[in-house]
C-alpha atoms as a PDB file:
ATOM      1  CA  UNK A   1       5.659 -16.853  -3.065  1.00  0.00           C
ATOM      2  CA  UNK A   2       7.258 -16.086  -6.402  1.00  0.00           C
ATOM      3  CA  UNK A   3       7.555 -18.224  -8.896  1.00  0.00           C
ATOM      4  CA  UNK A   4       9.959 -17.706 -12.108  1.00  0.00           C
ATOM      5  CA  UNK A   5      10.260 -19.639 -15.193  1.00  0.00           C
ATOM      6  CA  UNK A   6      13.895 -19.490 -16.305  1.00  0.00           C
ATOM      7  CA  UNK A   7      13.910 -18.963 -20.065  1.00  0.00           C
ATOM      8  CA  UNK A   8      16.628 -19.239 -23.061  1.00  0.00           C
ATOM      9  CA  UNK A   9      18.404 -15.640 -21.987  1.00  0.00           C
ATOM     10  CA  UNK A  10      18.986 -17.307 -18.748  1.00  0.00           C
ATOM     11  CA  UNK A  11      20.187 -20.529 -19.528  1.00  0.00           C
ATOM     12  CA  UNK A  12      22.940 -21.613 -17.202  1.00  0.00           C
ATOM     13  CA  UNK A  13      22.694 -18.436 -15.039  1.00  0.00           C
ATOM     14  CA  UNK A  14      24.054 -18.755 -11.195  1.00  0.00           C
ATOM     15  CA  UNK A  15      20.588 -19.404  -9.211  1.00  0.00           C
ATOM     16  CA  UNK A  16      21.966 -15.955  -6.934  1.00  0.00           C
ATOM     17  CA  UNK A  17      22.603 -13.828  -9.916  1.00  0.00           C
ATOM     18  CA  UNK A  18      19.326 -15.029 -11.390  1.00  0.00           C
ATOM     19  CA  UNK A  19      17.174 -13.755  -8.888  1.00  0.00           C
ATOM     20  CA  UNK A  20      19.371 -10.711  -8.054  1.00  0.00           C
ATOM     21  CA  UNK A  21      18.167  -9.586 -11.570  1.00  0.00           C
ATOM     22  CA  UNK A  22      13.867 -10.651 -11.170  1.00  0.00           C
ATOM     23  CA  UNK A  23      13.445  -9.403  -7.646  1.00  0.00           C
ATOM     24  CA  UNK A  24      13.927  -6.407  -5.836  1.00  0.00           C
ATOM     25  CA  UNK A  25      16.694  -7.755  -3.359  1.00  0.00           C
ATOM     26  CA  UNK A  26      20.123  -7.805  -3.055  1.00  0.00           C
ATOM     27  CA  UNK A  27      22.818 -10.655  -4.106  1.00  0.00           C
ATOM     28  CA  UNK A  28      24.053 -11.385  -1.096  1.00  0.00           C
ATOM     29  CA  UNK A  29      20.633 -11.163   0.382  1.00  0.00           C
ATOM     30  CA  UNK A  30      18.910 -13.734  -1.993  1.00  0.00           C
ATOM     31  CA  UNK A  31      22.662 -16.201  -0.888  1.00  0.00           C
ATOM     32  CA  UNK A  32      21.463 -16.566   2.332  1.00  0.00           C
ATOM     33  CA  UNK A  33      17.630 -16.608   1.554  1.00  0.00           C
ATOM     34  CA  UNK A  34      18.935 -19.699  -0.649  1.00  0.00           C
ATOM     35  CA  UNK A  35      21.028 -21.205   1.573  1.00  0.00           C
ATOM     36  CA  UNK A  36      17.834 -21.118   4.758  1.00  0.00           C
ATOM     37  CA  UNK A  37      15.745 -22.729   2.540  1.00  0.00           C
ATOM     38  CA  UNK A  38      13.807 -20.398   1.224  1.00  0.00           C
ATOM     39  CA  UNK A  39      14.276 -20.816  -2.776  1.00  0.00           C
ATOM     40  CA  UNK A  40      14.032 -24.054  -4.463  1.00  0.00           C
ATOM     41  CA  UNK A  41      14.138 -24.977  -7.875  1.00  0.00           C
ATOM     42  CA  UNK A  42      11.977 -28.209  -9.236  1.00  0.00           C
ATOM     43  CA  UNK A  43      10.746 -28.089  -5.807  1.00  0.00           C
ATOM     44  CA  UNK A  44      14.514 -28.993  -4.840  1.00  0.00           C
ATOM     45  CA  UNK A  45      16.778 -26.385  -2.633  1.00  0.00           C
ATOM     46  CA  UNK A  46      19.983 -25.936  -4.642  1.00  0.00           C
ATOM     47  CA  UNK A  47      22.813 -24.106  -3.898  1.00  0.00           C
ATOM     48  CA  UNK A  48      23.450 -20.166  -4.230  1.00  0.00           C
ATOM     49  CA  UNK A  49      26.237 -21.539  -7.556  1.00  0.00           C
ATOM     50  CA  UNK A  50      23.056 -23.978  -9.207  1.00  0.00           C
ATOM     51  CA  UNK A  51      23.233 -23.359 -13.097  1.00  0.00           C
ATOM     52  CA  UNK A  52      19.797 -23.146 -14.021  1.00  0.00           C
ATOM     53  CA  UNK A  53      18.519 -24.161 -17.143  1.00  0.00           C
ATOM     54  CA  UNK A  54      15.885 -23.619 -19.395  1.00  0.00           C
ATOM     55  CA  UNK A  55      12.192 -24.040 -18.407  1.00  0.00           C
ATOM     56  CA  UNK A  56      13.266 -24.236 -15.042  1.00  0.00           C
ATOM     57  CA  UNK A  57      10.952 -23.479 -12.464  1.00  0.00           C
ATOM     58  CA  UNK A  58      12.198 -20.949  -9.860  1.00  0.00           C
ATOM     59  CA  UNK A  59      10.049 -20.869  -6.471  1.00  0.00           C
ATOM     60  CA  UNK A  60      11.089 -17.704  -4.198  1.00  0.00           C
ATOM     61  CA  UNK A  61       9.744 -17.106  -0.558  1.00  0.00           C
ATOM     62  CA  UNK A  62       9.687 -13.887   0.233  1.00  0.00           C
ATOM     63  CA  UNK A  63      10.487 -12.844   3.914  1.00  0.00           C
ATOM     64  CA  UNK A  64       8.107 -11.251   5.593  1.00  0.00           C
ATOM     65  CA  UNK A  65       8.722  -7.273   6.652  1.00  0.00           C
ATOM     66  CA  UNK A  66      10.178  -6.381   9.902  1.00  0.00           C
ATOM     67  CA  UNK A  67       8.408  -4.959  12.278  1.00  0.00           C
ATOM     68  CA  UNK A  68       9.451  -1.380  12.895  1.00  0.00           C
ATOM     69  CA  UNK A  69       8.569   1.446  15.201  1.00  0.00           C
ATOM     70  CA  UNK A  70       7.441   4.618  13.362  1.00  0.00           C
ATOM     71  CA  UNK A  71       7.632   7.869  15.190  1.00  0.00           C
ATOM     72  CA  UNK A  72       5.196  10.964  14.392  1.00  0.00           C
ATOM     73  CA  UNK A  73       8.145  13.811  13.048  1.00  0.00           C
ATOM     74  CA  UNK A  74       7.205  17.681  13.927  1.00  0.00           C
ATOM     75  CA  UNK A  75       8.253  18.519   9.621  1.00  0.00           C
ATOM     76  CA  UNK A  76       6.417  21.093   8.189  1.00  0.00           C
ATOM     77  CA  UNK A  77       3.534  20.250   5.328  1.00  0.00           C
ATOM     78  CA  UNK A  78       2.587  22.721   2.216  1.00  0.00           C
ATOM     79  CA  UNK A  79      -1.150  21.257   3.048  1.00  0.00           C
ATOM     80  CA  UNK A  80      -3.351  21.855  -0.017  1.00  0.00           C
ATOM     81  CA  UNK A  81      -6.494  20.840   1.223  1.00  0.00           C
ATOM     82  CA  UNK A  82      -7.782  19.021   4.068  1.00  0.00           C
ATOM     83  CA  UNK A  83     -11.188  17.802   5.533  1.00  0.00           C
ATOM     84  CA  UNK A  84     -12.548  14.732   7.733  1.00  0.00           C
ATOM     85  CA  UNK A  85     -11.613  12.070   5.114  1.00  0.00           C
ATOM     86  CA  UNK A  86      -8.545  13.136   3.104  1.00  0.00           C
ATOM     87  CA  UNK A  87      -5.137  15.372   3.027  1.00  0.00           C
ATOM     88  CA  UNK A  88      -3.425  16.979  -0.240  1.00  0.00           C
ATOM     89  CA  UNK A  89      -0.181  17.686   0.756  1.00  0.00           C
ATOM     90  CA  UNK A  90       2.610  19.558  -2.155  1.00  0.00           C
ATOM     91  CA  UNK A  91       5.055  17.140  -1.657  1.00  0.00           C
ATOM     92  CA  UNK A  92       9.126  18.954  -1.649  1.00  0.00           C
ATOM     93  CA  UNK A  93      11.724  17.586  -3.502  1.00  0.00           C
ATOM     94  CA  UNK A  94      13.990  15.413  -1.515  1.00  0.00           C
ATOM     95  CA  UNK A  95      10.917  13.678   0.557  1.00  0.00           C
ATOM     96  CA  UNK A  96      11.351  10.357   0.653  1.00  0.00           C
ATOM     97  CA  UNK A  97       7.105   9.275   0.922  1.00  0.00           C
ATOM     98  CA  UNK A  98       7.277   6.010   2.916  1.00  0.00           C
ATOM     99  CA  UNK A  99      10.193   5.073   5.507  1.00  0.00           C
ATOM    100  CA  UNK A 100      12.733   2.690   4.050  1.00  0.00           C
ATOM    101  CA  UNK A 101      16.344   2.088   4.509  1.00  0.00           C
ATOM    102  CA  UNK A 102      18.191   5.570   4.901  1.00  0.00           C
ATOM    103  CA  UNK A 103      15.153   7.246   5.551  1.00  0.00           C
ATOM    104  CA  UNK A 104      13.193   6.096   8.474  1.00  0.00           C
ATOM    105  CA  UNK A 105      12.559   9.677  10.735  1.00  0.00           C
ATOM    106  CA  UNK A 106      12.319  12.137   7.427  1.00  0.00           C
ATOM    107  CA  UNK A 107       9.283  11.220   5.244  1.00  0.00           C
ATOM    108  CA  UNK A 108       6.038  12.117   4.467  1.00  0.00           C
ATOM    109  CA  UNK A 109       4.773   9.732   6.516  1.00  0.00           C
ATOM    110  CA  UNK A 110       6.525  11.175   9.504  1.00  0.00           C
ATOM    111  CA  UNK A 111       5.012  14.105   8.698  1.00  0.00           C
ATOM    112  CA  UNK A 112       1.625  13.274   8.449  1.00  0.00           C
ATOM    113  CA  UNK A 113       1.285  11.208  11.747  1.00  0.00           C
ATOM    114  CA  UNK A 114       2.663  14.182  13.765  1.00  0.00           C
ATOM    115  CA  UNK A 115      -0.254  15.821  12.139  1.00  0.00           C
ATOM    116  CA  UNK A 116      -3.313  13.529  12.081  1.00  0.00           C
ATOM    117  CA  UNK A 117      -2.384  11.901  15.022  1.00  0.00           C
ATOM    118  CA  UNK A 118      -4.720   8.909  14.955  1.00  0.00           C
ATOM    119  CA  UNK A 119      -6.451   9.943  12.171  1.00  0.00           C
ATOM    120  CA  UNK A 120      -4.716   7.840   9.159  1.00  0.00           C
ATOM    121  CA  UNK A 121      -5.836   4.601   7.349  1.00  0.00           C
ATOM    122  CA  UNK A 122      -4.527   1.668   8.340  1.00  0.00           C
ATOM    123  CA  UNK A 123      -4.624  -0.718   5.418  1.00  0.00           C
ATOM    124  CA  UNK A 124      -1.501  -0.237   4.439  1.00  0.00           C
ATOM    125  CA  UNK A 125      -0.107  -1.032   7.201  1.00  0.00           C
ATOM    126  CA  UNK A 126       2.699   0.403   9.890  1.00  0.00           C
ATOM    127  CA  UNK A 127       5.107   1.506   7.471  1.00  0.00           C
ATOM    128  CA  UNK A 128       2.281   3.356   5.284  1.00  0.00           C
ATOM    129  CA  UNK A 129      -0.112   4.519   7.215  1.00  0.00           C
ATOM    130  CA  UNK A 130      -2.791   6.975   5.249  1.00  0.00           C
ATOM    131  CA  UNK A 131      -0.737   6.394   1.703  1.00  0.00           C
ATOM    132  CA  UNK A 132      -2.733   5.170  -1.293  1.00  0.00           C
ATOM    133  CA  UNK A 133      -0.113   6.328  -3.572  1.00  0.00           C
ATOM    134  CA  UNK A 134       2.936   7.746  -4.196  1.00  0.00           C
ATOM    135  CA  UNK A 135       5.359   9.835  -6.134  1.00  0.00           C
ATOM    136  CA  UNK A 136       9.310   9.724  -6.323  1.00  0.00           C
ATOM    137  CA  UNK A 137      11.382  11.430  -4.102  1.00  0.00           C
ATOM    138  CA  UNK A 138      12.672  14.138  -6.145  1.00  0.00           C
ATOM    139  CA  UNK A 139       9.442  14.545  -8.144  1.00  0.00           C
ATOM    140  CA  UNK A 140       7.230  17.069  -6.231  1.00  0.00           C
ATOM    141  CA  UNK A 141       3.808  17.794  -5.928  1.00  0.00           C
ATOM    142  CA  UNK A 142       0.090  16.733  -5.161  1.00  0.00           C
ATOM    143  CA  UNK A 143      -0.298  14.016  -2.896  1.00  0.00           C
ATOM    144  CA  UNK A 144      -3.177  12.571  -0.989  1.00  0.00           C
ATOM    145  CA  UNK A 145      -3.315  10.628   2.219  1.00  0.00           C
ATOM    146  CA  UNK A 146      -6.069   8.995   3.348  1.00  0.00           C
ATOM    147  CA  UNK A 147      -7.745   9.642   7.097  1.00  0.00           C
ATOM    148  CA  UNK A 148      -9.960   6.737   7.291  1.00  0.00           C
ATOM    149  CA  UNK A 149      -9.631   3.599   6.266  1.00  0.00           C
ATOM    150  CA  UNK A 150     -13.238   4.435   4.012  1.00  0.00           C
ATOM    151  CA  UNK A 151     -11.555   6.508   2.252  1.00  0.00           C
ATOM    152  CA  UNK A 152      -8.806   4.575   1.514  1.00  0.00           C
ATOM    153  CA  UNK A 153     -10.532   1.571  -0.325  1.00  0.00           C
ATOM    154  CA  UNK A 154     -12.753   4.243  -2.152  1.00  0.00           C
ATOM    155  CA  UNK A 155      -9.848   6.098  -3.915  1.00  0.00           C
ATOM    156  CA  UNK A 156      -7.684   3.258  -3.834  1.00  0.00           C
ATOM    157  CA  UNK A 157     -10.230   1.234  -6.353  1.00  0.00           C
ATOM    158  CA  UNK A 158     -10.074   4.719  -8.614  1.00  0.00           C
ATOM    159  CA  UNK A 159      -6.771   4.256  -8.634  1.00  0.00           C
ATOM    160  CA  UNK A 160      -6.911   0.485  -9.811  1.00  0.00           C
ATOM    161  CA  UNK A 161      -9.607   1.476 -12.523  1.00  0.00           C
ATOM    162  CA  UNK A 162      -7.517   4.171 -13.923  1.00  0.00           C
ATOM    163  CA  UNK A 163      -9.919   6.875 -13.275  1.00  0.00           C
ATOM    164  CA  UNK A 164      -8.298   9.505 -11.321  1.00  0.00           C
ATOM    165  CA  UNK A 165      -7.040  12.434 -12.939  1.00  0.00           C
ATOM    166  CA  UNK A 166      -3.250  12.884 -12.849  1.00  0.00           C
ATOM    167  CA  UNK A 167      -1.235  15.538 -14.607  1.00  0.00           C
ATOM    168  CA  UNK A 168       2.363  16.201 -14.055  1.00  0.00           C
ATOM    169  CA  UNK A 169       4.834  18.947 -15.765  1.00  0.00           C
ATOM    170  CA  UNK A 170       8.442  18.489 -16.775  1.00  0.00           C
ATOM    171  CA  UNK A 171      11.066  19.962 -18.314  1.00  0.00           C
ATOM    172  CA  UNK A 172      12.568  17.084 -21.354  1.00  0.00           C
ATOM    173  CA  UNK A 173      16.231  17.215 -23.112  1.00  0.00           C
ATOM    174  CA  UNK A 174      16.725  15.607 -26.467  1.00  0.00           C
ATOM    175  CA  UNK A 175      15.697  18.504 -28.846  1.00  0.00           C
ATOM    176  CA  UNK A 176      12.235  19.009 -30.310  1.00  0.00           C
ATOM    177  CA  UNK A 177       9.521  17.112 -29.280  1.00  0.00           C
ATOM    178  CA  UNK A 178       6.202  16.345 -30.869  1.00  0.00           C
ATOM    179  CA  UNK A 179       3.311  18.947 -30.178  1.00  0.00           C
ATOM    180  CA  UNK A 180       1.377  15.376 -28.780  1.00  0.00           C
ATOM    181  CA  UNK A 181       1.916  11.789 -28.219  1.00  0.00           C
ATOM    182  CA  UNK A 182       1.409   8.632 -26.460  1.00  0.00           C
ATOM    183  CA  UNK A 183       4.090   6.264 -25.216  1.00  0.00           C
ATOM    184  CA  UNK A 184       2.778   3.005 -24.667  1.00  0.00           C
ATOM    185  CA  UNK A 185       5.044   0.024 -23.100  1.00  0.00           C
ATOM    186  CA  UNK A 186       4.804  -2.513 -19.883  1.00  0.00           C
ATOM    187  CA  UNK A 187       6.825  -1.438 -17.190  1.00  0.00           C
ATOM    188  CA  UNK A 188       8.736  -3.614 -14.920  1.00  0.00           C
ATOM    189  CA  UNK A 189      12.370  -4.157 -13.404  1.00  0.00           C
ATOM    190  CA  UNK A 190      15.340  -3.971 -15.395  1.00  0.00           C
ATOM    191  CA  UNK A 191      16.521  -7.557 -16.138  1.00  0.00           C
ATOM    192  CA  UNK A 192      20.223  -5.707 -16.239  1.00  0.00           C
ATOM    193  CA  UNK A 193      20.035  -3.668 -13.319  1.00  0.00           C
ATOM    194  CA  UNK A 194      17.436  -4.076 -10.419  1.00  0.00           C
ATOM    195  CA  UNK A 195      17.790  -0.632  -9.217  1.00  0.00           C
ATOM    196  CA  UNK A 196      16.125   0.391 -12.406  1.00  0.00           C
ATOM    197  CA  UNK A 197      12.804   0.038 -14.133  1.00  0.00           C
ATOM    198  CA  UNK A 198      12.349  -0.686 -18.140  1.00  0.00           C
ATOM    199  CA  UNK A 199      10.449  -1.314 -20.693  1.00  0.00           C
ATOM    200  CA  UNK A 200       9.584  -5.142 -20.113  1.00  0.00           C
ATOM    201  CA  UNK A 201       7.222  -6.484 -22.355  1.00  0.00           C
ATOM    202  CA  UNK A 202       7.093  -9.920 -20.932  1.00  0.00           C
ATOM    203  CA  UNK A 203       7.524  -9.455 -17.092  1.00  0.00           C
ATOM    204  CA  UNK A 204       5.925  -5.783 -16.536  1.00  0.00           C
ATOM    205  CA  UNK A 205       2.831  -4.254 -16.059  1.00  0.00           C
ATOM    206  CA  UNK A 206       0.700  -2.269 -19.028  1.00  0.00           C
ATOM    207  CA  UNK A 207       1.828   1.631 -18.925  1.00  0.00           C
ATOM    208  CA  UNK A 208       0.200   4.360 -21.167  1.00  0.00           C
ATOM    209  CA  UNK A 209       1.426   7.942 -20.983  1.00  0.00           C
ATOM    210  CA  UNK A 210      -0.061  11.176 -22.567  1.00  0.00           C
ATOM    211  CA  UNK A 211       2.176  14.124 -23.428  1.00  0.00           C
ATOM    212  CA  UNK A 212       2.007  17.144 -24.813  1.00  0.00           C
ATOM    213  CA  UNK A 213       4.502  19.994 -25.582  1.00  0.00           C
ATOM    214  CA  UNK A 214       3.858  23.229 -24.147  1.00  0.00           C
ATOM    215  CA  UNK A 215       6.953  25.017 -25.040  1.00  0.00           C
ATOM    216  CA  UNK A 216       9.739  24.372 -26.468  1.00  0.00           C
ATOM    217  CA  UNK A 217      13.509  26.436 -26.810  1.00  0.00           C
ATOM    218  CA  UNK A 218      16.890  24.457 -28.415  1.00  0.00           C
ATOM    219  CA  UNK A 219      17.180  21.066 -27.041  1.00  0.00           C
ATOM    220  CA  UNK A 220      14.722  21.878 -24.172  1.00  0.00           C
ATOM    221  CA  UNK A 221      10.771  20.822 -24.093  1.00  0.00           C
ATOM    222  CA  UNK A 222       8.193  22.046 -21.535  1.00  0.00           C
ATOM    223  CA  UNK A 223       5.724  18.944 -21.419  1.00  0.00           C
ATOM    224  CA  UNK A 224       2.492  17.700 -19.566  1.00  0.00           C
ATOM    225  CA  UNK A 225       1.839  14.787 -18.943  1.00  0.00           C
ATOM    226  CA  UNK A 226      -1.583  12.558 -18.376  1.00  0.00           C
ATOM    227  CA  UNK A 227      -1.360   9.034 -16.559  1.00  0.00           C
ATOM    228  CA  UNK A 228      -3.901   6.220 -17.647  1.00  0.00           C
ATOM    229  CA  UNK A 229      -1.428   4.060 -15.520  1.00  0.00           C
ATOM    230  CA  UNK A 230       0.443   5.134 -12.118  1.00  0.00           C
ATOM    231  CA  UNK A 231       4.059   2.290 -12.941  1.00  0.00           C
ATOM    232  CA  UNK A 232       7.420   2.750 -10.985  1.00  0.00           C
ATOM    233  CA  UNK A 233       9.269   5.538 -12.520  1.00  0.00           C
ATOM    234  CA  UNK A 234       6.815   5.299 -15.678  1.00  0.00           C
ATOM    235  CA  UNK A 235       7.400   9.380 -17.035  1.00  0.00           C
ATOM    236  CA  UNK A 236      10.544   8.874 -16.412  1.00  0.00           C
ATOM    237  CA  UNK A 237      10.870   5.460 -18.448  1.00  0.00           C
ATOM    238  CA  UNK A 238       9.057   6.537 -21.152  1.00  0.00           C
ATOM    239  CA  UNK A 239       9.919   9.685 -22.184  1.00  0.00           C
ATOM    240  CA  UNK A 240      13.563   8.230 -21.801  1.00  0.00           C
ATOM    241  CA  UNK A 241      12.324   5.269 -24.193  1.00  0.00           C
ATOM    242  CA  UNK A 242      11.564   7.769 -27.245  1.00  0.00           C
ATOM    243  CA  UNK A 243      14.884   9.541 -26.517  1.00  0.00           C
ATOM    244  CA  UNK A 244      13.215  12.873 -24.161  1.00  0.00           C
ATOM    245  CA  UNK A 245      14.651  12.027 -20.800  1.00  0.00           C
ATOM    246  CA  UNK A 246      13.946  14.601 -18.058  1.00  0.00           C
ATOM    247  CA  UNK A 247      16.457  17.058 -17.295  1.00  0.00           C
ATOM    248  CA  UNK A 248      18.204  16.127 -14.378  1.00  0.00           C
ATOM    249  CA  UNK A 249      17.062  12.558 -14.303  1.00  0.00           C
ATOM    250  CA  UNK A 250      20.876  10.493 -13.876  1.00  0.00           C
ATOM    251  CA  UNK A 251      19.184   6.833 -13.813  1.00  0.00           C
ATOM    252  CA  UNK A 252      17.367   7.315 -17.429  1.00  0.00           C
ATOM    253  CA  UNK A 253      19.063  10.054 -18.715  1.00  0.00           C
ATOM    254  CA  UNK A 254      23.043  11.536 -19.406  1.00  0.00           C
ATOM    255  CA  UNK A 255      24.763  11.339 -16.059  1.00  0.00           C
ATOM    256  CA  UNK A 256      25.761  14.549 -16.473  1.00  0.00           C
ATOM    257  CA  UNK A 257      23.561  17.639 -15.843  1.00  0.00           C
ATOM    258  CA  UNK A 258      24.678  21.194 -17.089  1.00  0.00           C
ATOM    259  CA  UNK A 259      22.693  22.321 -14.423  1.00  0.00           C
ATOM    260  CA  UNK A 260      22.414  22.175 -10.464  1.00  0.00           C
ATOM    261  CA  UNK A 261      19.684  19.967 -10.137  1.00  0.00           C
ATOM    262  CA  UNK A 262      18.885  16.950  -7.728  1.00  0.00           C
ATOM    263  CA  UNK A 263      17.417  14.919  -9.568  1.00  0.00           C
ATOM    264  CA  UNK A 264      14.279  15.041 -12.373  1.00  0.00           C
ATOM    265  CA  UNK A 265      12.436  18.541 -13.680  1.00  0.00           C
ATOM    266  CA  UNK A 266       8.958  16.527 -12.651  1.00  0.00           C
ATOM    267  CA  UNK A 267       5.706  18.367 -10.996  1.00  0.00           C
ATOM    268  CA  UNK A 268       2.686  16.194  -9.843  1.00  0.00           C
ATOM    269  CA  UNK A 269       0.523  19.652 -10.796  1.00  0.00           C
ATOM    270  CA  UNK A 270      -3.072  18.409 -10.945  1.00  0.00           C
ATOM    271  CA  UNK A 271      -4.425  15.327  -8.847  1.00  0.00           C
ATOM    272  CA  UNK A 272      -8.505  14.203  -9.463  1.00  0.00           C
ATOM    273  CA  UNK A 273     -11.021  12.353  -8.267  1.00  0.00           C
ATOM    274  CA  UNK A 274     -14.419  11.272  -6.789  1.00  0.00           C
ATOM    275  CA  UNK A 275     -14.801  12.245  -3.212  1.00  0.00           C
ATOM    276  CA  UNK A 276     -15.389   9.547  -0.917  1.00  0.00           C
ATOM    277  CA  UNK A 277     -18.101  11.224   1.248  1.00  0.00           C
ATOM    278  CA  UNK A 278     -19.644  13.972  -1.038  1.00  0.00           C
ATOM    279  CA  UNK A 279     -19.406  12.040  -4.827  1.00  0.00           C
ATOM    280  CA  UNK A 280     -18.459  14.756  -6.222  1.00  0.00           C
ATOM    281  CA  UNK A 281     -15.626  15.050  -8.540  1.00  0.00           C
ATOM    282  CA  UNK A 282     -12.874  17.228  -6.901  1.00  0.00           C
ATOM    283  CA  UNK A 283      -9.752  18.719  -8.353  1.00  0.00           C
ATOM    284  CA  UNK A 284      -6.508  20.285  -6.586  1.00  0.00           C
ATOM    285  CA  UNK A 285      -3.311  21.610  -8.256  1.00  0.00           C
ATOM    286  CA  UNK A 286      -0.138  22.082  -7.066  1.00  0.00           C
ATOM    287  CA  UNK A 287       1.393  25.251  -8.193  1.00  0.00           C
ATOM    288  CA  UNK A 288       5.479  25.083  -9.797  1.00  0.00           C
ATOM    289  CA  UNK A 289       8.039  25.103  -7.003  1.00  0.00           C
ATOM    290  CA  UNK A 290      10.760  27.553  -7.704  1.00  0.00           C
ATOM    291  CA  UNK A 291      13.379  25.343  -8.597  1.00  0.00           C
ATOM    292  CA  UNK A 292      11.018  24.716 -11.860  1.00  0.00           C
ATOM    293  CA  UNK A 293      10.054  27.767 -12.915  1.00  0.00           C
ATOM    294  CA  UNK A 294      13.598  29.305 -12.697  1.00  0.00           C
ATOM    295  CA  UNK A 295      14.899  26.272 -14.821  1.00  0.00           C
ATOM    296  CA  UNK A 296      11.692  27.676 -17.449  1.00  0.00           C
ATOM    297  CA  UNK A 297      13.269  31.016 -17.623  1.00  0.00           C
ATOM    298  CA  UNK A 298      16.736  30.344 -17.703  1.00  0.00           C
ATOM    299  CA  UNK A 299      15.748  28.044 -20.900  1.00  0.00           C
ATOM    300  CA  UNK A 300      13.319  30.488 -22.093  1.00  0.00           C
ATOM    301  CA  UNK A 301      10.451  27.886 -22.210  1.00  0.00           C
ATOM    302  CA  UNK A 302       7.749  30.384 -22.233  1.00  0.00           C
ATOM    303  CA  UNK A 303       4.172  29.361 -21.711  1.00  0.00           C
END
């Protein structure tokens, strides 16, 4: 159940529109979710047209998952590392991690079923079987999938307390950056567009980024990054937010590219953290796929 509070920038908004905007579905979806019942307003069910007004409260079911078959896929891996409890896997560009619509045969997870078999955590669930996190489909890079679910909760609560180490590389437009900075801002969904994360003070979650510059040539910036926080989409917002989107990145940056690229410049290079049989700290890097470091020459960011 989610419940919304409908304040002065949403005063006599459509009850549909409205929660088109503050959840993750579709307008026509949350029309018939509305019209089965499923949203009510002062604990009254409205119509999809209801004008809200302000202080409203907004109460929003939402539907459980279906239930869907996922098949083992025979795709190739770039396998990093792997032992009894855990797989790093350098994740391609255009690998969707988790099935969802469009991509249900193609993804990591595929991938990684064909080749643990039964060997894959299962508190995630049937759609994310071995996944504690994840990256975006056109960022690349170090990945790791959990075996048992032992290992799961271990690095999962790392995770929550912010203490594994994750660096990523990218390539930034926008002209010079600063030799070091930190962007600090709550991510959440875009109140404007709910395809798209923001900077949302009052509805998203606490993000901090770390950056430095590692080389920089004309408008171009050769930048790593360190995560305190793991956010949708949070490089990408932020360095967007103090005007350095990534090259190649349409959604927060020009929609135009002077280059082939699909999508971002991003690299997931170094992933950390406490082992979840041994205790010992461990460390894997992903090296630059090609795509990158050809983009590094051709702008002569030398490093």
């Amino acid at each position: 159940m989610i419940t919304l509070t409908v304040e002065l920038q949403n005063d006599n908004d459509r009850l549909d529109a409205y929660l088109a905007q503050y959840t993750e579905y579709s307008r026509s979806h949350i029309k018939k979710l509305i019209q089965e019942g499923e949203v009510r307003v002062n604990g009254e069910i409205k119509k999809p047209s209801f004008a809200l007004s302000v202080d409203d409260e907004v109460c929003f079911n939402q539907p459980e998952p279906q239930m869907i078959s996922i098949e083992p896929r025979d795709i190739p891996l770039d396998i990093l590392y792997e032992d009894n409890d855990i797989l790093i896997v350098n994740k391609p560009k255009g690998m969707v991690v988790h099935p969802a619509n469009g991509h249900m045969d193609d993804t990591l997870v595929n991938a990684v079923m064909y080749h643990c078999r039964d060997s894959l955590s299962g508190i995630n669930g049937e759609l994310r079987p071995g996944i504690v996190h994840r990256i975006d489909r056109d960022t690349t890079g170090a990945l790791v999938v959990c075996k048992n679910d032992n290992a799961h909760n271990l690095i999962a609560s790392q995770i929550a307390e912010h203490s594994v180490t994750r660096r990523y590389r990218g390539i930034v437009s926008g002209g010079r950056t600063d030799q070091s900075g930190t962007v600090e801002g709550a991510i959440g969904r875009d109140p404007k567009d709910r395809k798209r994360m923001a900077i949302n003070e009052k509805n998203g979650k606490p993000a901090i980024t770390h950056y430095k510059t590692l080389a920089h040539s004309g408008e171009y910036s050769y930048v790593e990054f360190q995560l305190e926080t793991g956010r949708t989409h949070q490089i990408r917002v932020h360095m967007a937010s103090i005007g350095h989107p990534l090259l190649g990145d349409e959604v927060y940056g020009p929609k135009k590219c002077p280059f082939k690229l699909t999508g971002q410049t991003l690299h997931a290079m170094t992933l950390g953290f406490i082992h979840p049989t041994t205790g010992k700290y461990v460390e894997f890097e992903a090296p630059l796929p090609e795509y990158f470091t050809h983009m590094l020459n051709v702008l002569n960011l030398k490093y």
